[in-house]
C-alpha atoms as a PDB file:
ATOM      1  CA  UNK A   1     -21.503 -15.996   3.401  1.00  0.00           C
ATOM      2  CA  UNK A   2     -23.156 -15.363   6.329  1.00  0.00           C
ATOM      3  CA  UNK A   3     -23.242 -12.942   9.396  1.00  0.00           C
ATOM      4  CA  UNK A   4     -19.935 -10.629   9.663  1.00  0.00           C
ATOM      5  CA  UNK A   5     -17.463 -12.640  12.342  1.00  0.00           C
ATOM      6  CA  UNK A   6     -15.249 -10.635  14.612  1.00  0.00           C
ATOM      7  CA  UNK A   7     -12.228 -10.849  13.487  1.00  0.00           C
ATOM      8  CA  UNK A   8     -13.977  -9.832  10.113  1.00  0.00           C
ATOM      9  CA  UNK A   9     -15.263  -6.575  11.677  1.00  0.00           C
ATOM     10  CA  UNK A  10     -11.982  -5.595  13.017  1.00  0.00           C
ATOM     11  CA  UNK A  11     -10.163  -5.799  10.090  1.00  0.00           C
ATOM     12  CA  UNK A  12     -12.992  -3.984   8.346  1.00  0.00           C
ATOM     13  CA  UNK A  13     -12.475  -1.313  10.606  1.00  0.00           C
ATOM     14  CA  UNK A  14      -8.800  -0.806  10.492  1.00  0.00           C
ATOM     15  CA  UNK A  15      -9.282  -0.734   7.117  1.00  0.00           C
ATOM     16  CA  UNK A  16     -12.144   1.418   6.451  1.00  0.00           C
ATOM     17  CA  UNK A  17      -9.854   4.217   9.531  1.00  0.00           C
ATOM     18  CA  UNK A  18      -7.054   3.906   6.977  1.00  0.00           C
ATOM     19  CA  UNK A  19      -9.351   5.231   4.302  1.00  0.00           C
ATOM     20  CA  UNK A  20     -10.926   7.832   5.889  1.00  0.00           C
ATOM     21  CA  UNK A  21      -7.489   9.054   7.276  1.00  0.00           C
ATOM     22  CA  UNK A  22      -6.027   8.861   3.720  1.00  0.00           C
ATOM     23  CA  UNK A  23      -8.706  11.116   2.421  1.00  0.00           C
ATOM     24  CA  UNK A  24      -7.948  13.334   4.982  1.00  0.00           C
ATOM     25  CA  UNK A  25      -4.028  13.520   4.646  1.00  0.00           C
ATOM     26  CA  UNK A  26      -3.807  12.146   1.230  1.00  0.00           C
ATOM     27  CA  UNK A  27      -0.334  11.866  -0.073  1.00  0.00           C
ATOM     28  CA  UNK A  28       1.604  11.601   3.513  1.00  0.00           C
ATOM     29  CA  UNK A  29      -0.499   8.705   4.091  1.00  0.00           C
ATOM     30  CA  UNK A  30       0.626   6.973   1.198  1.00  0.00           C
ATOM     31  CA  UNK A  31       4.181   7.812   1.333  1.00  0.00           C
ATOM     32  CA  UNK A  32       4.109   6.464   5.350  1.00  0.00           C
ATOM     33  CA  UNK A  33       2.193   3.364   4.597  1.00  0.00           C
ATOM     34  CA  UNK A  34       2.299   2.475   1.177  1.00  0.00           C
ATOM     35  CA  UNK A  35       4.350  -0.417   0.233  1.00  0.00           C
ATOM     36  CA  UNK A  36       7.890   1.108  -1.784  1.00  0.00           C
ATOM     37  CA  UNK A  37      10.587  -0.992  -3.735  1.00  0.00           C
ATOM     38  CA  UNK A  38      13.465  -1.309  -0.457  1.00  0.00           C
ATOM     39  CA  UNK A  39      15.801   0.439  -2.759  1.00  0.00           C
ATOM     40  CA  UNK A  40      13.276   3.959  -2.765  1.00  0.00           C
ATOM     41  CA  UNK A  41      14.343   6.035  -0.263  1.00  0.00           C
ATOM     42  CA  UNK A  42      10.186   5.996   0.798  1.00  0.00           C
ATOM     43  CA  UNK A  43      10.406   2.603   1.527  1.00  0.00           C
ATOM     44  CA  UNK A  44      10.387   1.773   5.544  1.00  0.00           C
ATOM     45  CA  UNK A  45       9.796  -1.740   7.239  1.00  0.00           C
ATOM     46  CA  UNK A  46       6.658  -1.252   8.705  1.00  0.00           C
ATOM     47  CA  UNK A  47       5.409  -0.186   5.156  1.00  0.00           C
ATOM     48  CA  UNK A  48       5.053  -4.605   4.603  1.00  0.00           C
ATOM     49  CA  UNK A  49       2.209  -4.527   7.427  1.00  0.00           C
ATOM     50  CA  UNK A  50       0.736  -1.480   6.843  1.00  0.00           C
ATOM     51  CA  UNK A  51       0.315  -1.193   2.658  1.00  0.00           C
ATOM     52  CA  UNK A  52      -2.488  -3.925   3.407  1.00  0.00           C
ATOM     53  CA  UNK A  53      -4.778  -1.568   5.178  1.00  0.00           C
ATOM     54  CA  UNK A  54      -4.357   1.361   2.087  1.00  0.00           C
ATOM     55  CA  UNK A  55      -6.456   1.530  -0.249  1.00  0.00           C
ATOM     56  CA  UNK A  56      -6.593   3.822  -3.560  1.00  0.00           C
ATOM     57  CA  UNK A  57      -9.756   5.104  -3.933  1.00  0.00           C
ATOM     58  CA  UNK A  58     -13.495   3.866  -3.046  1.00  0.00           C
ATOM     59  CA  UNK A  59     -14.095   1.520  -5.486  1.00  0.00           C
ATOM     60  CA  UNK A  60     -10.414  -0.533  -4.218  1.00  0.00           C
ATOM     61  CA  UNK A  61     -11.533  -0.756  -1.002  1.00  0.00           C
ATOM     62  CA  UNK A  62     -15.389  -1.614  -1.642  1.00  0.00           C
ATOM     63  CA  UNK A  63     -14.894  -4.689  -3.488  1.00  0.00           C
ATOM     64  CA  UNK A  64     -11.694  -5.898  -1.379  1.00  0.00           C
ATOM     65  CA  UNK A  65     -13.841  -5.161   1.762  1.00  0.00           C
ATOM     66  CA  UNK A  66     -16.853  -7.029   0.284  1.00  0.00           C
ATOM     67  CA  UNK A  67     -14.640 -10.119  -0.784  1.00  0.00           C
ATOM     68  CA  UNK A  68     -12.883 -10.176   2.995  1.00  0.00           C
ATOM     69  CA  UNK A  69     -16.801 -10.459   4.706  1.00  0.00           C
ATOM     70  CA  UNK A  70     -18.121 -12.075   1.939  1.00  0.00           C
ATOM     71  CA  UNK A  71     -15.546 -15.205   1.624  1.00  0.00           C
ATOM     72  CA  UNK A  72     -13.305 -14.740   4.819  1.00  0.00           C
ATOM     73  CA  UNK A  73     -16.375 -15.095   7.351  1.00  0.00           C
ATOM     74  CA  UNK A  74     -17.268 -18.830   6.295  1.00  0.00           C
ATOM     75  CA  UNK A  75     -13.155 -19.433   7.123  1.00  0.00           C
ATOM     76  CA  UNK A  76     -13.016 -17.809  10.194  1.00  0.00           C
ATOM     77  CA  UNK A  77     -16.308 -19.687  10.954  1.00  0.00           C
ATOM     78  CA  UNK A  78     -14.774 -22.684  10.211  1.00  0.00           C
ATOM     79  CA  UNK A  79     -11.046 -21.926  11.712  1.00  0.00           C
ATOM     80  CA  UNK A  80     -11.193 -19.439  14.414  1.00  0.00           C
ATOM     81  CA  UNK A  81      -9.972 -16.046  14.918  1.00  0.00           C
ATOM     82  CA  UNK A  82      -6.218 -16.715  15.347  1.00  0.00           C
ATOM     83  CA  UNK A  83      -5.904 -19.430  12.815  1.00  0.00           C
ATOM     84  CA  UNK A  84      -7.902 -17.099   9.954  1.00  0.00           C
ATOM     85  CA  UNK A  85      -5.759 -13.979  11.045  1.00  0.00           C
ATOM     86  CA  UNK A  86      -2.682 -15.933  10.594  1.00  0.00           C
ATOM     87  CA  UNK A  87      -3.502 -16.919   7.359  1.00  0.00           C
ATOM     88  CA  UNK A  88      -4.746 -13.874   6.305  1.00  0.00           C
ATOM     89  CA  UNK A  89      -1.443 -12.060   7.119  1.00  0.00           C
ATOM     90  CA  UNK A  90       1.017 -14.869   5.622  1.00  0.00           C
ATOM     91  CA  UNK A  91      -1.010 -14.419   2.503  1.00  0.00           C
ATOM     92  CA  UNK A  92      -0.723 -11.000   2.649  1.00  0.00           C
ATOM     93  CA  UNK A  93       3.622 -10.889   3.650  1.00  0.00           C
ATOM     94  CA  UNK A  94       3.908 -13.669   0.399  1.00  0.00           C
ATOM     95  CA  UNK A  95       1.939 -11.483  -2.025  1.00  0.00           C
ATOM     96  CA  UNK A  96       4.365  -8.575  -0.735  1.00  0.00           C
ATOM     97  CA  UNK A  97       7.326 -10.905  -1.186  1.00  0.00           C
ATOM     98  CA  UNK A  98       6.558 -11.984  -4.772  1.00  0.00           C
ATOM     99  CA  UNK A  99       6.030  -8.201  -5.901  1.00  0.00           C
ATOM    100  CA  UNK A 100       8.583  -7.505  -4.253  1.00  0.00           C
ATOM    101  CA  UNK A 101      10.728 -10.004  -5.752  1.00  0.00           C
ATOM    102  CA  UNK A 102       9.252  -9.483  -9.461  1.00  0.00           C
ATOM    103  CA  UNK A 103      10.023  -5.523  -8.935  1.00  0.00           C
ATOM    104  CA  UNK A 104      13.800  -6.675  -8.336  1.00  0.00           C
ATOM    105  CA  UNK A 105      13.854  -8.220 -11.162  1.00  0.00           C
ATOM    106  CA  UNK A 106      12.828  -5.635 -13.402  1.00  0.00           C
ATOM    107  CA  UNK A 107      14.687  -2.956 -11.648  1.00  0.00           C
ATOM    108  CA  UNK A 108      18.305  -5.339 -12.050  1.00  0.00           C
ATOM    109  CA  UNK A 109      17.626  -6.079 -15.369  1.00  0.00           C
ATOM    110  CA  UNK A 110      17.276  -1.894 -16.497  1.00  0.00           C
ATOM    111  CA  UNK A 111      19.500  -0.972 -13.806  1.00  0.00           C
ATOM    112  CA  UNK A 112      22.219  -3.571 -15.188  1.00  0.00           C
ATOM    113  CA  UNK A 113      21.302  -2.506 -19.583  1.00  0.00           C
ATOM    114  CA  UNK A 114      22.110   1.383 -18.086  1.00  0.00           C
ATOM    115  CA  UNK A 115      25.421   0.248 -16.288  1.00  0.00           C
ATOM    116  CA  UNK A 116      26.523  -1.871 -19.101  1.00  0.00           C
ATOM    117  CA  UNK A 117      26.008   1.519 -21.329  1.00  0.00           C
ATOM    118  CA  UNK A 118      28.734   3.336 -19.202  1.00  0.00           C
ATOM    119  CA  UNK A 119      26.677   5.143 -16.605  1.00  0.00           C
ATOM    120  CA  UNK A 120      27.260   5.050 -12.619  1.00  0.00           C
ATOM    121  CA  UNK A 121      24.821   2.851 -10.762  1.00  0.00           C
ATOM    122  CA  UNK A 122      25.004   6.409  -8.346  1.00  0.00           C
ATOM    123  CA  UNK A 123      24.193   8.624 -10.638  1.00  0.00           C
ATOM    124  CA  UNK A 124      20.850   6.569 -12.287  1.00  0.00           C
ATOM    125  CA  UNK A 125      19.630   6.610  -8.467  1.00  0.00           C
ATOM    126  CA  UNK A 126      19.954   9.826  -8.303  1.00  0.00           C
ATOM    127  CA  UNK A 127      17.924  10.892 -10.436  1.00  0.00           C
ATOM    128  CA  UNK A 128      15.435   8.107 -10.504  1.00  0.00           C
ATOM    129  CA  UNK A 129      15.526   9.215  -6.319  1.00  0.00           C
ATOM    130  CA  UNK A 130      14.061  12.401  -7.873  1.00  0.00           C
ATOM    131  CA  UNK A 131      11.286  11.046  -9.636  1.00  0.00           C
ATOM    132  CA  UNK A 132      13.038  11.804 -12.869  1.00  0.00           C
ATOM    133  CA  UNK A 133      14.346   9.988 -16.078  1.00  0.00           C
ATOM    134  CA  UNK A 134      16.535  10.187 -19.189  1.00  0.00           C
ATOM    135  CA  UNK A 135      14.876   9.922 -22.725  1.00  0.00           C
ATOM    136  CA  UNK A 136      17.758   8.651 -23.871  1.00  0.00           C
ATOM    137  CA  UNK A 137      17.505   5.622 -21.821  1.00  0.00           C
ATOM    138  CA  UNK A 138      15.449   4.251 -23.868  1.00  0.00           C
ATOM    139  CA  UNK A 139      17.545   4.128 -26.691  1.00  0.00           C
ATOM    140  CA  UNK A 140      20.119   2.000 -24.935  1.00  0.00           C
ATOM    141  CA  UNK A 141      17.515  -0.431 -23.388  1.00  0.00           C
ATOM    142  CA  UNK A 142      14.449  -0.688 -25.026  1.00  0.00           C
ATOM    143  CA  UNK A 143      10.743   1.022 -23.910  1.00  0.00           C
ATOM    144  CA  UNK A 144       9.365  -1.873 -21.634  1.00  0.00           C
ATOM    145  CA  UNK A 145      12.813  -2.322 -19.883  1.00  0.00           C
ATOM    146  CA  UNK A 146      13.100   1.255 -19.092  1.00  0.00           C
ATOM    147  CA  UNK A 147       9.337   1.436 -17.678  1.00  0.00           C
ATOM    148  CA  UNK A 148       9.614  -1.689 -16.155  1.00  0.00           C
ATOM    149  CA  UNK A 149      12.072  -0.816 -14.098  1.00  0.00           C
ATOM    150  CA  UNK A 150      10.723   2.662 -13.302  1.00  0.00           C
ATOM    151  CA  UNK A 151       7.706   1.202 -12.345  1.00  0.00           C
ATOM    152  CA  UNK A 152       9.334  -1.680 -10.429  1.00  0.00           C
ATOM    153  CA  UNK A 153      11.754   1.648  -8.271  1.00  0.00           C
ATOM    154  CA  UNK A 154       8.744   4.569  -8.132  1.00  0.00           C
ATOM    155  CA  UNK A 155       5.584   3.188  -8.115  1.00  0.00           C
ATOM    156  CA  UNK A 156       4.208   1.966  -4.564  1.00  0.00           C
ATOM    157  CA  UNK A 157       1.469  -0.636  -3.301  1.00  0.00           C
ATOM    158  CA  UNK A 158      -1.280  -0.321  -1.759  1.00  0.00           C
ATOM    159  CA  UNK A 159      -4.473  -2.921  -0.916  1.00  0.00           C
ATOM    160  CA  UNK A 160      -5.878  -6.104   0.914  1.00  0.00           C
ATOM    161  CA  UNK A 161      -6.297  -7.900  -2.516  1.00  0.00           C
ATOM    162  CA  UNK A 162      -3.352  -9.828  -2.116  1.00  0.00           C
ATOM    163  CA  UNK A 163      -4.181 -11.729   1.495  1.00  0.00           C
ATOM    164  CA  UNK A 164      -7.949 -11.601   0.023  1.00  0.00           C
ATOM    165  CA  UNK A 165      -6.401 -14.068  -2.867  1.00  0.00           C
ATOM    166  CA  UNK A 166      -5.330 -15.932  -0.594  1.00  0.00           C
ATOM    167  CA  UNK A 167      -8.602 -16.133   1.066  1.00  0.00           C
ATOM    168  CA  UNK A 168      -9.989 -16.701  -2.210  1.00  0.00           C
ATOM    169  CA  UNK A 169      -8.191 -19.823  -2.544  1.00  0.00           C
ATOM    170  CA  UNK A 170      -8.720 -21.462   0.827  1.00  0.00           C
ATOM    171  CA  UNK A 171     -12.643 -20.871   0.012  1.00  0.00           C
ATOM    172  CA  UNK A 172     -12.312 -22.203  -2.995  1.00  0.00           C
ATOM    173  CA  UNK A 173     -10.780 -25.031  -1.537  1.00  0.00           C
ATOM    174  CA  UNK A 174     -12.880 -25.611   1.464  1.00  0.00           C
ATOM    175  CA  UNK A 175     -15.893 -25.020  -0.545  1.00  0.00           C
ATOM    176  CA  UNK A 176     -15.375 -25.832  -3.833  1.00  0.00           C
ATOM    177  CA  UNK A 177     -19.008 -26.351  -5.164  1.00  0.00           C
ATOM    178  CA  UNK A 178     -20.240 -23.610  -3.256  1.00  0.00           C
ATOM    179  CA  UNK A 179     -21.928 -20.788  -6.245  1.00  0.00           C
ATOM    180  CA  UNK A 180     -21.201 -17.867  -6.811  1.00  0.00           C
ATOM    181  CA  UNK A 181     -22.821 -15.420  -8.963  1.00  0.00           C
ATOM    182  CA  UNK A 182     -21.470 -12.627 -10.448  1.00  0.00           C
ATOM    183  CA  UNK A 183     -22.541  -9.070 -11.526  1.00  0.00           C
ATOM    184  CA  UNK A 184     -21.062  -9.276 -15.430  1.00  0.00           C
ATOM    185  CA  UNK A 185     -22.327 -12.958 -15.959  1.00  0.00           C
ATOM    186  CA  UNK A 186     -25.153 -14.063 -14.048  1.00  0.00           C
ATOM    187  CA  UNK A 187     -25.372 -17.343 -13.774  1.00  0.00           C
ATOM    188  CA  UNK A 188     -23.840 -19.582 -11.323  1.00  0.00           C
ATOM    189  CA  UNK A 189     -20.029 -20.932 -11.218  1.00  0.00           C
ATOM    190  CA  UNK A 190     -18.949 -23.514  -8.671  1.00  0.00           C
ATOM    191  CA  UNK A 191     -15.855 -21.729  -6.689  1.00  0.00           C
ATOM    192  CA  UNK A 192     -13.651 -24.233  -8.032  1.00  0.00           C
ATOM    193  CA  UNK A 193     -14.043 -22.985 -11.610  1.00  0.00           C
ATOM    194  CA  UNK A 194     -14.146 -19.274 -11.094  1.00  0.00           C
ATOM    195  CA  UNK A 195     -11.107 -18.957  -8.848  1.00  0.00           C
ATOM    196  CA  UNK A 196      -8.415 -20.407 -10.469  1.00  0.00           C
ATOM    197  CA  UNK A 197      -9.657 -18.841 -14.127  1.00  0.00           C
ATOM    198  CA  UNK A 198      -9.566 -15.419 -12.208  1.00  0.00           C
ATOM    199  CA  UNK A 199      -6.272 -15.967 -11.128  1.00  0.00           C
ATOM    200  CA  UNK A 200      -5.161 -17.581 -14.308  1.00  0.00           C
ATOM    201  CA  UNK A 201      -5.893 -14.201 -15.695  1.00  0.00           C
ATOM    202  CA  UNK A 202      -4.383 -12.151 -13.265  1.00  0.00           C
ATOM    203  CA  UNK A 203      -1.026 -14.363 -14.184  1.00  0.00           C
ATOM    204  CA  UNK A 204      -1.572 -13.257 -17.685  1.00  0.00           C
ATOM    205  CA  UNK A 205      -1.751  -9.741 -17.396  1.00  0.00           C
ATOM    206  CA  UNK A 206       1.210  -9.946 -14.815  1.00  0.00           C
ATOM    207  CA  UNK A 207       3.582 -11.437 -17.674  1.00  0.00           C
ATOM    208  CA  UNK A 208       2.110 -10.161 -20.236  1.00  0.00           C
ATOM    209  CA  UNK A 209       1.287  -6.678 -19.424  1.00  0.00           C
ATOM    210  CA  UNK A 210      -1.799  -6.386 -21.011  1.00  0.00           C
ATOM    211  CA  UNK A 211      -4.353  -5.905 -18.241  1.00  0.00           C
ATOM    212  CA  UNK A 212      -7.852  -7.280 -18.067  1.00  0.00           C
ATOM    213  CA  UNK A 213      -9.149  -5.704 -15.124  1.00  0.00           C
ATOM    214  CA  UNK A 214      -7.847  -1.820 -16.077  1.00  0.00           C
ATOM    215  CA  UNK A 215      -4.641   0.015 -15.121  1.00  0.00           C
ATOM    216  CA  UNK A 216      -2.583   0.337 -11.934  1.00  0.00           C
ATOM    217  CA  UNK A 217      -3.027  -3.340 -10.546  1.00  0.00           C
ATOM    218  CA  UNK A 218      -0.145  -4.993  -8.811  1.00  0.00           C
ATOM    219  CA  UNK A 219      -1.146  -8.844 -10.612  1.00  0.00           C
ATOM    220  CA  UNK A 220       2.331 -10.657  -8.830  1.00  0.00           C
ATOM    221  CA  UNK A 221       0.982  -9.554  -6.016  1.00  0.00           C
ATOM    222  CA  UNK A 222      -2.592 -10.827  -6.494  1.00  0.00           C
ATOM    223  CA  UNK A 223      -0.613 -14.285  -7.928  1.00  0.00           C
ATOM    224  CA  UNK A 224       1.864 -13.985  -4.813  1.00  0.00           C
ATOM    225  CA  UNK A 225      -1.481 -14.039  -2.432  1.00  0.00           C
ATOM    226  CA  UNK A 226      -2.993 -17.372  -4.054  1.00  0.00           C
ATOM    227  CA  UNK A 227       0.326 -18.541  -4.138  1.00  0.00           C
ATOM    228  CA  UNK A 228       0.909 -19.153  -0.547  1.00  0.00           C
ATOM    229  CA  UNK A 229      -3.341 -19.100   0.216  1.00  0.00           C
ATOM    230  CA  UNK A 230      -1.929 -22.464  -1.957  1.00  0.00           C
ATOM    231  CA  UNK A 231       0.815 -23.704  -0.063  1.00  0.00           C
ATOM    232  CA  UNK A 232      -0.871 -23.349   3.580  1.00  0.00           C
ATOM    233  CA  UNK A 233      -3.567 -24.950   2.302  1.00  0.00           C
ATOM    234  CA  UNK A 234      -1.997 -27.746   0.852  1.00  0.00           C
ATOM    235  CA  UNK A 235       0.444 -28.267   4.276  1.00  0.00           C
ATOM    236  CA  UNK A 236      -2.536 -27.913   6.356  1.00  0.00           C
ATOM    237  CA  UNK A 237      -4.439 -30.479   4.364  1.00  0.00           C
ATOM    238  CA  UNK A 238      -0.894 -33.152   4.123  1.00  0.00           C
ATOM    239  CA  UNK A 239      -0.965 -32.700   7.850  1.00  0.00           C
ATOM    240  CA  UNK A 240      -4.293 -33.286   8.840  1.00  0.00           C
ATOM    241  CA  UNK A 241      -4.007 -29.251   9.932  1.00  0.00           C
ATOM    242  CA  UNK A 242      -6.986 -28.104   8.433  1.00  0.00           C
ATOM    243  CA  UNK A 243      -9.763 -28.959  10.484  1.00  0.00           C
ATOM    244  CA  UNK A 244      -8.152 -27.943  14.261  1.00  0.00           C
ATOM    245  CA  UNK A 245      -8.984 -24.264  15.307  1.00  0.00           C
ATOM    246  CA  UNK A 246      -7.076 -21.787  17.066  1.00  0.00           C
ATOM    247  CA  UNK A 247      -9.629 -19.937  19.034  1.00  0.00           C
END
């Protein structure tokens, strides 16, 4: 965790531009950039890129910034820039693809309990398409289907935190005794404890809905990051990868 390396300030940058231009145009930002379930008419390509620069308020984008210098810099260090910014944006496209892929299932699973109740597949888009709903929905499939899968169709993504769990969990497994020391509990815990408990809970509140670290957090995502942070890690590793840079 030392000096800020270059690749490190860029992304910094882009994202801190992408703030300041979301305060300034607020809700056309996120409907360009955000990250949308394909079937939402919102949702463009570009929008699996660009949700990683978005942030939702100050607080989102302070800590995710602060985790990117504070544990990304000893990898690009270590890596070089276009090994780190490859990583960084595979972790980033696989925590997309598992929300992604969780939000399908929701959405089949109360699209398919409204079909099997007699009403058009057309008809339930168009008026989830207008950011509405039936109360009597609800009735047919149950409370945590129905929001589930208005959640999974309406509600967009925004945020670095998925690529920064997957920079999370090459630290932690680069530098597993390093210490860190947090604001809550202060005393020191080795990276290779604290990382996999925080995602550990972050798979909890994914499945079970009951969220630790407050409302509006895309978990899968934050699992989907570590996830493939994981898997590159552990090909790099089985092929003697690891070490080489790619200045």
């Amino acid at each position: 965790m030392g000096r800020i390396t270059e690749t490190i300030k860029h992304l910094l940058i882009i994202n801190v531009l992408f703030f300041v231009a979301t305060q300034m145009y607020g809700e056309q930002m996120y409907e360009w950039f955000s990250l949308y379930f394909p079937k939402n008419e919102h949702f463009e390509l570009w929008q699996i890129i660009t949700h990683m620069f978005m942030h939702g308020g100050f607080m989102h984008i302070l800590f995710n910034m602060y985790a990117l210098w504070a544990f990304g810099s000893p990898l690009e260090q270590m890596w070089g820039r276009n090994k780190f910014l490859f990583f960084y944006i595979s972790a980033g496209l696989g925590a997309a693809l598992i929300h992604i892929g969780v939000n399908y299932y929701y959405y089949n699973t109360g699209m398919s309990a409204l079909m099997d109740a007699g009403i058009s597949e057309s008809s339930i888009l168009e008026i989830i398409n207008n950011g509405q709903y039936n109360t009597e929905w609800y009735s047919i499939a149950g409370r945590a289907t129905i929001d589930n899968f208005l959640g999974a169709f309406n509600t967009p993504v925004v945020g670095a935190s998925g690529a920064i769990y997957g920079i999370l969990v090459a630290f932690g497994m680069s530098f597993p005794n390093s210490e860190l020391f947090l604001i809550f509990l202060p005393v020191p815990i080795k990276a290779k404890y604290f990382i996999p408990v925080l995602i550990a809970l972050d798979l909890f509140s994914g499945v079970t809905g009951y969220s630790l670290f407050g409302q509006g957090i895309a978990h899968f995502a934050h699992v989907g990051g570590a996830l493939f942070g994981f898997l590159m890690m552990w090909y790099w590793k089985k092929n003697q990868f690891n070490n080489n840079r790619w200045n």
